[in-house]
N, C-alpha and C. Protein backbone atom coordinates (compact mmCIF):
# COMPACT_ATOMS: atom_id res chain seq x y z
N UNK A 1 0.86 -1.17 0.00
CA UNK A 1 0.00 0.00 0.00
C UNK A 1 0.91 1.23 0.00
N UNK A 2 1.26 2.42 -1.07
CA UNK A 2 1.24 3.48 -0.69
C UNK A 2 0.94 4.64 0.45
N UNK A 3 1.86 5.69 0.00
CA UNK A 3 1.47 6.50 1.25
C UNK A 3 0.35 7.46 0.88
N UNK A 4 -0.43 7.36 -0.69
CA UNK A 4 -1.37 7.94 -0.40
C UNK A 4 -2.65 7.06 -0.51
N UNK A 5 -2.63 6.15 -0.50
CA UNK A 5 -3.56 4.70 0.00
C UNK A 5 -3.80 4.94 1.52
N UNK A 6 -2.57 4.48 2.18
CA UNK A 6 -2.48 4.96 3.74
C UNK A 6 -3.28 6.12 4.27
N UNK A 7 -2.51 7.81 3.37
CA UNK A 7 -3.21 8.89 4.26
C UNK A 7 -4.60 8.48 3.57
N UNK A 8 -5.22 7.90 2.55
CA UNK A 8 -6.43 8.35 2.09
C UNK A 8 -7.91 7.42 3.40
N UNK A 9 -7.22 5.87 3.65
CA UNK A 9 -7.68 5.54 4.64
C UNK A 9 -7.34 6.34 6.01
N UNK A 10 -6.25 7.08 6.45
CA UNK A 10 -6.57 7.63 7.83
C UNK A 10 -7.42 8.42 7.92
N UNK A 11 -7.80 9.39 6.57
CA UNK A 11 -8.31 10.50 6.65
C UNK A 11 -10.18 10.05 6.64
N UNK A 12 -10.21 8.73 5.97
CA UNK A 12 -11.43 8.22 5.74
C UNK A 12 -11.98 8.09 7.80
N UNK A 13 -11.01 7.19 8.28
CA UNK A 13 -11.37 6.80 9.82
C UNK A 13 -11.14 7.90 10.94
N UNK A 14 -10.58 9.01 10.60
CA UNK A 14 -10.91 9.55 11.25
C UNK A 14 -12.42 10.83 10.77
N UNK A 15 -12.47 11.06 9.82
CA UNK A 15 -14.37 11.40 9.57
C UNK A 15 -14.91 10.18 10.03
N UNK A 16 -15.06 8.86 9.95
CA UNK A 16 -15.89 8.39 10.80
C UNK A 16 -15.70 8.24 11.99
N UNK A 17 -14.55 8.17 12.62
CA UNK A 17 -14.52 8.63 13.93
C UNK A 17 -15.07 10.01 14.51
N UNK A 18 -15.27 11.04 13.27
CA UNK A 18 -15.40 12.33 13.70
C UNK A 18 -17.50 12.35 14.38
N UNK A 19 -17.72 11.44 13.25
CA UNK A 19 -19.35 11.00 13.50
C UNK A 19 -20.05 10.39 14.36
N UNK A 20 -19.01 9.37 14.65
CA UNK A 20 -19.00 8.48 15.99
C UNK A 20 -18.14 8.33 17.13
N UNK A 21 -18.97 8.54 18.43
CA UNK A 21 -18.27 8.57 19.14
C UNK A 21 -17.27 7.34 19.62
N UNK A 22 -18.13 6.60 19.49
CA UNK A 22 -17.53 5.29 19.86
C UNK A 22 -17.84 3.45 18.77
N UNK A 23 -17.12 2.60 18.52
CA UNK A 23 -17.54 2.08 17.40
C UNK A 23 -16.81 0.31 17.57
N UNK A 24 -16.75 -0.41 16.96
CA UNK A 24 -15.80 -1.59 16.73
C UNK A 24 -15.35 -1.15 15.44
N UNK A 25 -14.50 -2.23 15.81
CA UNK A 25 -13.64 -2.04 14.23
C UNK A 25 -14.25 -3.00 13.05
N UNK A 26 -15.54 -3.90 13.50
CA UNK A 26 -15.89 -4.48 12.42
C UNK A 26 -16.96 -2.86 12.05
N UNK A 27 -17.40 -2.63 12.63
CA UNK A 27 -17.92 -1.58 12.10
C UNK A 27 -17.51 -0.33 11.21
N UNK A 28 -16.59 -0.62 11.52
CA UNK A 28 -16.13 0.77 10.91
C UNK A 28 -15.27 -0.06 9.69
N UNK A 29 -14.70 -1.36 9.50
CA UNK A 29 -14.11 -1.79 8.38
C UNK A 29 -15.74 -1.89 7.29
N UNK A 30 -16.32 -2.04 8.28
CA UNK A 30 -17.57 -2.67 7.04
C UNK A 30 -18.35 -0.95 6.25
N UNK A 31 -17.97 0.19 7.10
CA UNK A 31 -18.44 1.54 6.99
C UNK A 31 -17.13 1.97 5.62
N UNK A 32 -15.74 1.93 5.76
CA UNK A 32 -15.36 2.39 4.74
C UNK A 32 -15.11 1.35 4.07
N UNK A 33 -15.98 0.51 3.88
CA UNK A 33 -15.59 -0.89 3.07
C UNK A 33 -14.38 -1.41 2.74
N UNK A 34 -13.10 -1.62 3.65
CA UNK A 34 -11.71 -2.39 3.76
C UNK A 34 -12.24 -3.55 3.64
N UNK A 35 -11.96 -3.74 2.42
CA UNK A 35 -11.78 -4.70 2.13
C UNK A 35 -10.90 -6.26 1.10
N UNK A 36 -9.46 -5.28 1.08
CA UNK A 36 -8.04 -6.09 0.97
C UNK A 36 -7.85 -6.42 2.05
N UNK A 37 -7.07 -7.36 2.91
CA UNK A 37 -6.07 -7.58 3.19
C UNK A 37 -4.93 -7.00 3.84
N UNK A 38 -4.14 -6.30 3.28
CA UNK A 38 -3.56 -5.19 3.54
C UNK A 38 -4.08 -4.19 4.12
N UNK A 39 -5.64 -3.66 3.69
CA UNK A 39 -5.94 -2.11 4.33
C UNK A 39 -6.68 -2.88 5.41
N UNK A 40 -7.27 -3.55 5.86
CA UNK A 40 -7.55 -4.38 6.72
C UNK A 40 -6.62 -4.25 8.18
N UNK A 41 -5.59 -5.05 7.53
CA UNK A 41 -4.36 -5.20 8.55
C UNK A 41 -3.42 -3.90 9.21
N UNK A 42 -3.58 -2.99 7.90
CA UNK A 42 -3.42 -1.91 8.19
C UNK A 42 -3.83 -1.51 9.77
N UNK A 43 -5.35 -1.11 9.43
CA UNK A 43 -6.48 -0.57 10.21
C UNK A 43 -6.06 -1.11 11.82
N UNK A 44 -6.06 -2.35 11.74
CA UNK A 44 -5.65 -3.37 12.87
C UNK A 44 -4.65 -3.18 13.83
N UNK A 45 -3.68 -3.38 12.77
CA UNK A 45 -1.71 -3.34 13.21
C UNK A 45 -1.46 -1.91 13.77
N UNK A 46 -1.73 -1.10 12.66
CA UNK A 46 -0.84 0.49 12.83
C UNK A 46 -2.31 1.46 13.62
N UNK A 47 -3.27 1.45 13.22
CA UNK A 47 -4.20 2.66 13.21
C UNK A 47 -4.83 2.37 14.95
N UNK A 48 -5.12 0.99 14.94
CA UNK A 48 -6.02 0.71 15.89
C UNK A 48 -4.60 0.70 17.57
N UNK A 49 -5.42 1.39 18.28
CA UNK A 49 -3.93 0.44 19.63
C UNK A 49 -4.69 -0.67 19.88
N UNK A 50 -3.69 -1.68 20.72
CA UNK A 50 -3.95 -2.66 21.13
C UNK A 50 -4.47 -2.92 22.63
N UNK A 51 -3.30 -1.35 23.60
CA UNK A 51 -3.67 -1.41 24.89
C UNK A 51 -4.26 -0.07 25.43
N UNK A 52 -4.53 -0.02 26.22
CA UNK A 52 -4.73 1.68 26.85
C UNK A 52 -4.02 2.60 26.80
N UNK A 53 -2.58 1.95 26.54
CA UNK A 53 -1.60 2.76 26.08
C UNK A 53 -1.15 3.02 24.77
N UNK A 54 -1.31 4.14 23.70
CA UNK A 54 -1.47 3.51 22.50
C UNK A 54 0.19 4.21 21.89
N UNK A 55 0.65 3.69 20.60
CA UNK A 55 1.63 4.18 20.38
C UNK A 55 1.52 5.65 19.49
N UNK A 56 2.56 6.55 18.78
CA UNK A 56 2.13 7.21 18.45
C UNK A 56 1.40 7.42 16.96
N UNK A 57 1.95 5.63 16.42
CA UNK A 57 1.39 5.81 14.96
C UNK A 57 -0.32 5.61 15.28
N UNK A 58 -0.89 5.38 16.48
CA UNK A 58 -2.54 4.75 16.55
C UNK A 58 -3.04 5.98 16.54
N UNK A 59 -4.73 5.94 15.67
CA UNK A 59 -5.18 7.05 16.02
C UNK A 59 -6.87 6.80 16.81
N UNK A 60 -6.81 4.95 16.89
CA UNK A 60 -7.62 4.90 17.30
C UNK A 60 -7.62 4.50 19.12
N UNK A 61 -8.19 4.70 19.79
CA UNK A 61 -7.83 4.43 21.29
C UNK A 61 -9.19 3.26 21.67
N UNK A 62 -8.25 2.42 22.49
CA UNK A 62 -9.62 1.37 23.10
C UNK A 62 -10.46 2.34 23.84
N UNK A 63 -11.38 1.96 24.72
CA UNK A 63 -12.47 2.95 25.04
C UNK A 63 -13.29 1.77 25.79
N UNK A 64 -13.22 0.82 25.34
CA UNK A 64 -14.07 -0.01 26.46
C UNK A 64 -13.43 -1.81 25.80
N UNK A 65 -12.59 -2.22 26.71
CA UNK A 65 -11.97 -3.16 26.92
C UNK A 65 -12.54 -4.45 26.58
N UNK A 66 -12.45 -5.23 25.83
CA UNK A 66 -13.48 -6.53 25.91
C UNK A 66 -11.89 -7.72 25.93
N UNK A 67 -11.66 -8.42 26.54
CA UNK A 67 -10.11 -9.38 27.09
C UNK A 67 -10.42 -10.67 26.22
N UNK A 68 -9.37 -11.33 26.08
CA UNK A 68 -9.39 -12.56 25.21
C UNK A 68 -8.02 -13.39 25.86
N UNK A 69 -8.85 -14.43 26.60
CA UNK A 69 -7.77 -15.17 27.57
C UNK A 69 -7.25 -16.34 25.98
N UNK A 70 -5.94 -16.66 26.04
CA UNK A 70 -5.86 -17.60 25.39
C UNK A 70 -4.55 -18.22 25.65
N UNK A 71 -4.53 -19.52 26.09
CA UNK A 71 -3.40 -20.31 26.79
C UNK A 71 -2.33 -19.54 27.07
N UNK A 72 -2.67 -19.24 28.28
CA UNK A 72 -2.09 -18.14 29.62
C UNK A 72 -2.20 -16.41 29.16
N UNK A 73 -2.51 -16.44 27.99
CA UNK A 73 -2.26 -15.11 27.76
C UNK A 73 -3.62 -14.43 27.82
N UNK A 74 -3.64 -13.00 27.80
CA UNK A 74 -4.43 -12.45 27.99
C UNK A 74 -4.61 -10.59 27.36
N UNK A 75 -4.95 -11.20 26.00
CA UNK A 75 -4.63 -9.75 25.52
C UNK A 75 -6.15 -9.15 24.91
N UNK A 76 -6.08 -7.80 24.15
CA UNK A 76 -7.39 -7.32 24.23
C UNK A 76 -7.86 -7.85 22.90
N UNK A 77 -9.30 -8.32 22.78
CA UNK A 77 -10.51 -9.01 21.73
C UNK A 77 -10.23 -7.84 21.07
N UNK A 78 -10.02 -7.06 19.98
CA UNK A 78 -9.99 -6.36 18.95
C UNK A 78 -11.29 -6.07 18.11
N UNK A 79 -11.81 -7.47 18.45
CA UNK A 79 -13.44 -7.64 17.48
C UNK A 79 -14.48 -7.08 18.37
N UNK A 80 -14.43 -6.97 19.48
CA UNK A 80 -15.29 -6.90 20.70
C UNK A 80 -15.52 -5.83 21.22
N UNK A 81 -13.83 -5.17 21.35
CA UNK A 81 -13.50 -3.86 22.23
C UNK A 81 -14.20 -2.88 21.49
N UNK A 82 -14.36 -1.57 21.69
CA UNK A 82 -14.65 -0.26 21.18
C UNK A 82 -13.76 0.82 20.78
N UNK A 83 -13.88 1.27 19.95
CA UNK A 83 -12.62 2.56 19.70
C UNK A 83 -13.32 3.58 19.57
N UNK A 84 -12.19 4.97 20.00
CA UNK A 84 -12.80 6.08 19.66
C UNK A 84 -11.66 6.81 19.00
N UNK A 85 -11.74 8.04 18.72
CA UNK A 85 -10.68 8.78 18.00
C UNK A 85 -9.81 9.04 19.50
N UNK A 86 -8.56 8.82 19.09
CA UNK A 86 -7.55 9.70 20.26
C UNK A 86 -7.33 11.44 19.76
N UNK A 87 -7.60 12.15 20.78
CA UNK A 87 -6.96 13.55 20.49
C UNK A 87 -6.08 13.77 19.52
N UNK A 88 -5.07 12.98 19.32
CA UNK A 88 -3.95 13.09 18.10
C UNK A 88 -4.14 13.47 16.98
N UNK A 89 -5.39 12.45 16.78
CA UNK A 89 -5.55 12.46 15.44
C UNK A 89 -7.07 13.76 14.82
N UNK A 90 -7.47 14.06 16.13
CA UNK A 90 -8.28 15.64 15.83
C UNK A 90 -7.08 16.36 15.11
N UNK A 91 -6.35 16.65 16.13
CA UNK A 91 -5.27 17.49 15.45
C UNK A 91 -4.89 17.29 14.12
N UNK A 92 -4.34 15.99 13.80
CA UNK A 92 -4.37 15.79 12.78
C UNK A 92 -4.73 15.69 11.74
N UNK A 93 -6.07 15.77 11.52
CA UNK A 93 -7.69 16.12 11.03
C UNK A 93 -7.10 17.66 10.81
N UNK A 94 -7.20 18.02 11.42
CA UNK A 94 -7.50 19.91 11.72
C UNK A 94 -5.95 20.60 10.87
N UNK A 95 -5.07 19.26 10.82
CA UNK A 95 -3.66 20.07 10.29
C UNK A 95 -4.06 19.78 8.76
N UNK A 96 -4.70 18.50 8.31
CA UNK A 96 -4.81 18.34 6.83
C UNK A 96 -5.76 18.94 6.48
N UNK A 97 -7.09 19.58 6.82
CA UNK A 97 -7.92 21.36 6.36
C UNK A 97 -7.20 22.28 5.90
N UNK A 98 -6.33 22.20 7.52
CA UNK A 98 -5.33 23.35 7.06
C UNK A 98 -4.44 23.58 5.71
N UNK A 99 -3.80 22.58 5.46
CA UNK A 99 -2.91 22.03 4.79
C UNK A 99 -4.27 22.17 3.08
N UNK A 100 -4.85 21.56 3.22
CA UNK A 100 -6.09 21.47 1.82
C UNK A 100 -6.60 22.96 1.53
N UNK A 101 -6.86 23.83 3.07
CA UNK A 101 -7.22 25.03 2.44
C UNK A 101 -5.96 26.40 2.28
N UNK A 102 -5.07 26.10 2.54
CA UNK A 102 -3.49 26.79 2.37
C UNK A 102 -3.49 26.31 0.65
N UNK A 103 -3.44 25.20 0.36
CA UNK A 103 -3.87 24.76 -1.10
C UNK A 103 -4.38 25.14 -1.93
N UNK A 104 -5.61 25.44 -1.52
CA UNK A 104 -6.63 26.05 -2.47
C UNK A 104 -6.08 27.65 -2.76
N UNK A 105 -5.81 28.19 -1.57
CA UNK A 105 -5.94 29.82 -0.97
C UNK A 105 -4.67 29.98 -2.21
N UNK A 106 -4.00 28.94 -1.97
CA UNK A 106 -2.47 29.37 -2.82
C UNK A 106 -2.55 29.31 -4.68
N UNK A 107 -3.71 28.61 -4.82
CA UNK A 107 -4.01 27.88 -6.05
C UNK A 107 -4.65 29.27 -6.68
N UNK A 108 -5.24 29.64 -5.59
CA UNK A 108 -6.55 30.89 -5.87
C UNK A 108 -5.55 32.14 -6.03
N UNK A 109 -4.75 32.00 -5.35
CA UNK A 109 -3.33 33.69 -5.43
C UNK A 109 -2.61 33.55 -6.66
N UNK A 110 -2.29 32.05 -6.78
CA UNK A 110 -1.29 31.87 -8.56
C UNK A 110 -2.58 32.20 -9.49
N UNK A 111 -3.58 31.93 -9.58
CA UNK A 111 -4.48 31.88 -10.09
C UNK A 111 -4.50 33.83 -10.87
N UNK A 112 -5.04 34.34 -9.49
CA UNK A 112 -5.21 35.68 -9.32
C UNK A 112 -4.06 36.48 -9.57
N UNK A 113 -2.82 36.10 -9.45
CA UNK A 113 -1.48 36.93 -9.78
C UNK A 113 -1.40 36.59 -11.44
N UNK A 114 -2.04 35.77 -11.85
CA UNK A 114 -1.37 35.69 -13.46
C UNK A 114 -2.59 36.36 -14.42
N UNK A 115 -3.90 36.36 -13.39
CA UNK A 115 -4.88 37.19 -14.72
C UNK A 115 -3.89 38.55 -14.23
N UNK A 116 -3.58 38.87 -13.10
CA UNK A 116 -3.22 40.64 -12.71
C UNK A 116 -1.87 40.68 -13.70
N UNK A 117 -1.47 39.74 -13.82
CA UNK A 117 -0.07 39.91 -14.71
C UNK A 117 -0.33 40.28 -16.54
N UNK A 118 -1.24 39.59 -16.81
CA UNK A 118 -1.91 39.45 -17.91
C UNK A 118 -2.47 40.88 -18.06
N UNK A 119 -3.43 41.82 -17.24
CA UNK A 119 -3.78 42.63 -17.21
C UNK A 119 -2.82 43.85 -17.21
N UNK A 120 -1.80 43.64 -16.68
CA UNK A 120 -0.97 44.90 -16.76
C UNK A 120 0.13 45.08 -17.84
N UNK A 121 0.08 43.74 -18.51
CA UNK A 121 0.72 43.41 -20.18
C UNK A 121 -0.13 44.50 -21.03
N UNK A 122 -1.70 43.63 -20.78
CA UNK A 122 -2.40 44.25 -21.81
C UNK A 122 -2.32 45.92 -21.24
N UNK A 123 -2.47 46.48 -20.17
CA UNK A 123 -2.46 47.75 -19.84
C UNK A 123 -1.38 48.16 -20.35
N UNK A 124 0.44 47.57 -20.03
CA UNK A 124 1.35 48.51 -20.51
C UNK A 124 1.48 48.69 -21.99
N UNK A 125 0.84 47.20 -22.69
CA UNK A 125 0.60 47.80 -24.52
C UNK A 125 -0.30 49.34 -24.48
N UNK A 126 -1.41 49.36 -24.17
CA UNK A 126 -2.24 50.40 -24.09
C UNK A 126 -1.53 51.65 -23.91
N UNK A 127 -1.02 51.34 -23.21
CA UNK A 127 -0.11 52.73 -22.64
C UNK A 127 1.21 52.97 -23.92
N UNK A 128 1.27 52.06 -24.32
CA UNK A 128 2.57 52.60 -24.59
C UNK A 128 2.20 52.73 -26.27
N UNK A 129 0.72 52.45 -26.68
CA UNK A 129 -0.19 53.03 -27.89
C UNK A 129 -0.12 54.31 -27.53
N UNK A 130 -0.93 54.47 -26.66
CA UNK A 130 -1.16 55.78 -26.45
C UNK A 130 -0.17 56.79 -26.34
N UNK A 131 1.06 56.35 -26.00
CA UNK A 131 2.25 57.70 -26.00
C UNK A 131 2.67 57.51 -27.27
N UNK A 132 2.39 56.65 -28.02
CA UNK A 132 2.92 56.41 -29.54
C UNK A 132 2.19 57.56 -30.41
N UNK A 133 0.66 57.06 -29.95
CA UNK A 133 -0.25 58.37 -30.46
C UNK A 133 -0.08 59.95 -30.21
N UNK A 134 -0.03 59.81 -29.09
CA UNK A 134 0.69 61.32 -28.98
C UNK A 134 1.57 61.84 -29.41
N UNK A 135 3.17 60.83 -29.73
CA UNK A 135 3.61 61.64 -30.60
C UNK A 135 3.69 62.09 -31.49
N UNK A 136 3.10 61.15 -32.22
CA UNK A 136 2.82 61.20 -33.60
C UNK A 136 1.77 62.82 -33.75
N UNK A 137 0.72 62.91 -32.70
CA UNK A 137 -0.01 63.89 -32.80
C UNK A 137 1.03 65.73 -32.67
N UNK A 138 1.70 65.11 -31.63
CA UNK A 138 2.64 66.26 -31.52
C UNK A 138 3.39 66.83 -32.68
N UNK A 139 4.04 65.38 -33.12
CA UNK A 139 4.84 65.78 -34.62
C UNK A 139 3.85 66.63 -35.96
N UNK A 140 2.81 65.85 -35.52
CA UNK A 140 1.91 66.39 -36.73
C UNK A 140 1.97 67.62 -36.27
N UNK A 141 1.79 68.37 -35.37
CA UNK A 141 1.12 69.65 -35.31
C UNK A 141 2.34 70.70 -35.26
N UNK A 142 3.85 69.98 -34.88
CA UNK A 142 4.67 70.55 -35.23
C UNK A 142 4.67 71.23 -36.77
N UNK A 143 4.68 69.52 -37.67
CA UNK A 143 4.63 69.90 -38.85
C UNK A 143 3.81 70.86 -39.40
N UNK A 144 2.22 71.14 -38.91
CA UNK A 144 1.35 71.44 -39.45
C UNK A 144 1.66 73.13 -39.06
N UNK A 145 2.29 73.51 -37.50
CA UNK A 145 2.57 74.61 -37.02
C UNK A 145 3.72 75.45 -38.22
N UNK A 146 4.44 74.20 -38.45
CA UNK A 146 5.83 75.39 -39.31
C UNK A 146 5.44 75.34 -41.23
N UNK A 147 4.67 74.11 -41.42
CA UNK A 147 3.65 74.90 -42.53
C UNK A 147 2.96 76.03 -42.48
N UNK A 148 2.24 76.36 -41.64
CA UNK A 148 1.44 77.84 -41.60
C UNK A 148 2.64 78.62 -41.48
N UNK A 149 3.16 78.38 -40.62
CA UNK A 149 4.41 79.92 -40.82
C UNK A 149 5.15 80.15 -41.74
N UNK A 150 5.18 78.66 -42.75
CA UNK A 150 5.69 79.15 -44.30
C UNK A 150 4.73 79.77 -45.31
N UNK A 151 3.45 79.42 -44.96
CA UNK A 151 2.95 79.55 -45.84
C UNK A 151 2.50 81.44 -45.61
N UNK A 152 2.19 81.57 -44.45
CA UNK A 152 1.99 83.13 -43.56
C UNK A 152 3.28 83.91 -44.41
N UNK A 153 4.54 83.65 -44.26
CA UNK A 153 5.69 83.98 -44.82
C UNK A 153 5.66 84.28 -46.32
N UNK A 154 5.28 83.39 -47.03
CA UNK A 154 4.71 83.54 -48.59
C UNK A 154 3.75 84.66 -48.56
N UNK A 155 2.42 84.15 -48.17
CA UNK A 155 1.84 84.86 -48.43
C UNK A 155 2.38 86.79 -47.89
N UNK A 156 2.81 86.82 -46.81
CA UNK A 156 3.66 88.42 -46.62
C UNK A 156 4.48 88.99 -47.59
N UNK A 157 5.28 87.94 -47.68
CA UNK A 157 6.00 88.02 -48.95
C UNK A 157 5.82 88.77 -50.19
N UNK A 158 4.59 87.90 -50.47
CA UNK A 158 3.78 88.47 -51.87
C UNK A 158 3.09 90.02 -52.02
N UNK A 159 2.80 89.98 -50.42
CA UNK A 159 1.65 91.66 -50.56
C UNK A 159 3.13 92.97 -50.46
């Protein structure tokens, strides 16, 4: 299994942990339908603890104990017991929002910086028409200014 197989099931169990307070794990395998092998064992091995004490990869915590004696040993029924979300993994919940809407927000700024970039292309063409036009207008009226004064000149000339 991948690591985005992995986060895509943590992120699945903890929304249903977020719904329920308390649950088995056949329940909740049969809720996001695990059903390889692997994501199974997953769920089991890494996600689920085993004791009251959980490690830091678990995000699920026992919550109500159900024991399974078996030639001398005595460890916890897994099928039986109850889980709930451990605090950890709120947080952890609350860091991948974060993380999804920093995403978007950033997607939405590249987004928004390249029409504004685009816009001030098309603005500095505009602009730099427009001083084109002007000179051209200027020159003309130069020209058109020292025509009349030749022609003013002629005509004085003549009378």
């Amino acid at each position: 299994m991948n690591a985005e197989e992995e986060a895509s099931i943590i992120m699945r169990v903890i929304e249903y942990g977020l719904k329920h307070s308390s649950f088995t794990l056949e329940q909740l395998r049969n809720a996001l339908t695990l059903t390889s092998n692997e994501e199974v064992n997953y769920l089991n091995e890494i996600l689920a603890a085993k004791s009251r004490e959980p490690n830091p990869n678990n995000i699920l915590g026992v919550t109500d104990v159900k024991l399974e004696a078996t030639t001398g040993n005595v460890r916890v029924d897994t099928q039986k017991s109850r889980y709930s979300l451990l605090p950890t993994a709120y947080f952890s919940y609350l860091d991948h929002e974060e993380i999804i809407l920093a995403r978007e927000n950033a997607e939405a700024a590249r987004k928004n910086a390249k029409e504004a970039h685009e816009q001030s292309i098309i603005a500095n063409r505009q602009s730099l028409r427009a001083i084109r036009i002007s000179m051209w207008a200027l020159i003309l009226s130069a020209i058109i200014g020292i025509i009349q004064i030749i022609l003013a000149m002629m005509q004085y000339n003549k009378s």
